[in-house]
C-alpha atoms as a PDB file:
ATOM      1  CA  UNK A   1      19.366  30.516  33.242  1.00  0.00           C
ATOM      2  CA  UNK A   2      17.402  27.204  31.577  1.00  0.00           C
ATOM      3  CA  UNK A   3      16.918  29.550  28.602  1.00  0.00           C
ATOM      4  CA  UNK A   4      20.559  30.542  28.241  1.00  0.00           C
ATOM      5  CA  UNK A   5      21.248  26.395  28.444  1.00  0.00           C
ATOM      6  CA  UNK A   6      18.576  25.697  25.570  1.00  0.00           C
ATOM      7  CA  UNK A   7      19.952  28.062  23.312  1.00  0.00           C
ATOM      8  CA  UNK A   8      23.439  26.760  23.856  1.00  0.00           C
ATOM      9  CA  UNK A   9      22.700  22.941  23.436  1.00  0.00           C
ATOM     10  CA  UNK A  10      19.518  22.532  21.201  1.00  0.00           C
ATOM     11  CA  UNK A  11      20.166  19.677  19.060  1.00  0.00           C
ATOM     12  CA  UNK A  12      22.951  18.185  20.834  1.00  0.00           C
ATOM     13  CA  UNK A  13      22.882  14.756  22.199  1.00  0.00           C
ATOM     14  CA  UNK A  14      20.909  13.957  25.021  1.00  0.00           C
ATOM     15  CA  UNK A  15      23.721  13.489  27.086  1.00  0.00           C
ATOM     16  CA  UNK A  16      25.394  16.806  26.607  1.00  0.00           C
ATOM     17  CA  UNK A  17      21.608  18.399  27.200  1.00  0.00           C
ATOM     18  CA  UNK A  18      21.082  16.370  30.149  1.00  0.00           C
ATOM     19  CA  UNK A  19      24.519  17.652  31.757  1.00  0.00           C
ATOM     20  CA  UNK A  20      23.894  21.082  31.161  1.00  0.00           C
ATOM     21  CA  UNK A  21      20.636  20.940  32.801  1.00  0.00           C
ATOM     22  CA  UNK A  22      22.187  19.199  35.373  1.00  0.00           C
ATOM     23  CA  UNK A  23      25.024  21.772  36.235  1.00  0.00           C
ATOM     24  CA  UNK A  24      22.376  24.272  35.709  1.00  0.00           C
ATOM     25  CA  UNK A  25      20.459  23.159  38.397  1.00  0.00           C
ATOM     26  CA  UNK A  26      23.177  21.874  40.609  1.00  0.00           C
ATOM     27  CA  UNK A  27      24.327  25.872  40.165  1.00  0.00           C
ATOM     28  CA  UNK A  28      20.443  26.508  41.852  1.00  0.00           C
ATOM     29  CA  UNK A  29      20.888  24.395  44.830  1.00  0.00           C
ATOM     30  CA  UNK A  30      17.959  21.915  42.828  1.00  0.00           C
ATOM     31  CA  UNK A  31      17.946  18.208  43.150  1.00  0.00           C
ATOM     32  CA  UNK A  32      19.927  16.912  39.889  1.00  0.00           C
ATOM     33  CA  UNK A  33      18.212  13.658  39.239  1.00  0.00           C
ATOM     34  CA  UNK A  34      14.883  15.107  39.076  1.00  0.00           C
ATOM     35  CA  UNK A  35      12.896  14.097  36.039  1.00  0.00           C
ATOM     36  CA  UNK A  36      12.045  17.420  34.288  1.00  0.00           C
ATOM     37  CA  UNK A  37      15.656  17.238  33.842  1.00  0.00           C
ATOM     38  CA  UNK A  38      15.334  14.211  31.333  1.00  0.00           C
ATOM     39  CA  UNK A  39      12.489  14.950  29.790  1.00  0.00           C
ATOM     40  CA  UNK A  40      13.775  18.482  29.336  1.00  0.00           C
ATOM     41  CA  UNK A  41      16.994  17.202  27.706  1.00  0.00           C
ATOM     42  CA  UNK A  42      15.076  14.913  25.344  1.00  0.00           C
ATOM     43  CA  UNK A  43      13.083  17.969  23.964  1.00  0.00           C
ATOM     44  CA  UNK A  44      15.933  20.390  24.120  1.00  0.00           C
ATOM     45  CA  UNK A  45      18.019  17.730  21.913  1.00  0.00           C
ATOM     46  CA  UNK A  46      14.939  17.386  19.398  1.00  0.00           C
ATOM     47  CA  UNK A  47      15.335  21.145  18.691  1.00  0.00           C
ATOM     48  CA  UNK A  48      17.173  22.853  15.989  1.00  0.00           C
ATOM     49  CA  UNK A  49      19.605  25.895  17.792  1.00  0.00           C
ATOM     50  CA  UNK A  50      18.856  29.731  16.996  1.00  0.00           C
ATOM     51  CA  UNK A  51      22.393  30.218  15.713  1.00  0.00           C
ATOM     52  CA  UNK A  52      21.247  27.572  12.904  1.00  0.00           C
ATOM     53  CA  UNK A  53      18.102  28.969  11.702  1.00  0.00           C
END
């Protein structure tokens, strides 16, 4: 599922990244405010998306 979410929101802000992950892991029954979930957003954001290569 976290791969489907990168390839949908690489290089968008960091707040749309960080809400994905969020629902993503909301969707898993995971705690939402853990911190992977920033720093996962921050590096998702910082990536161009396949569909642009």
């Amino acid at each position: 599922m976290y791969e489907l979410v990168a390839q949908r929101v690489a290089g968008e802000p960091v707040d749309v990244t960080t809400a994905a992950l969020r629902s993503a892991a909301r969707a898993e029954g995971l705690d939402i405010h853990h911190p992977w979930i920033e720093a996962a957003a921050q590096q998702m954001s910082l990536e161009r998306s396949p569909a642009l290569s």
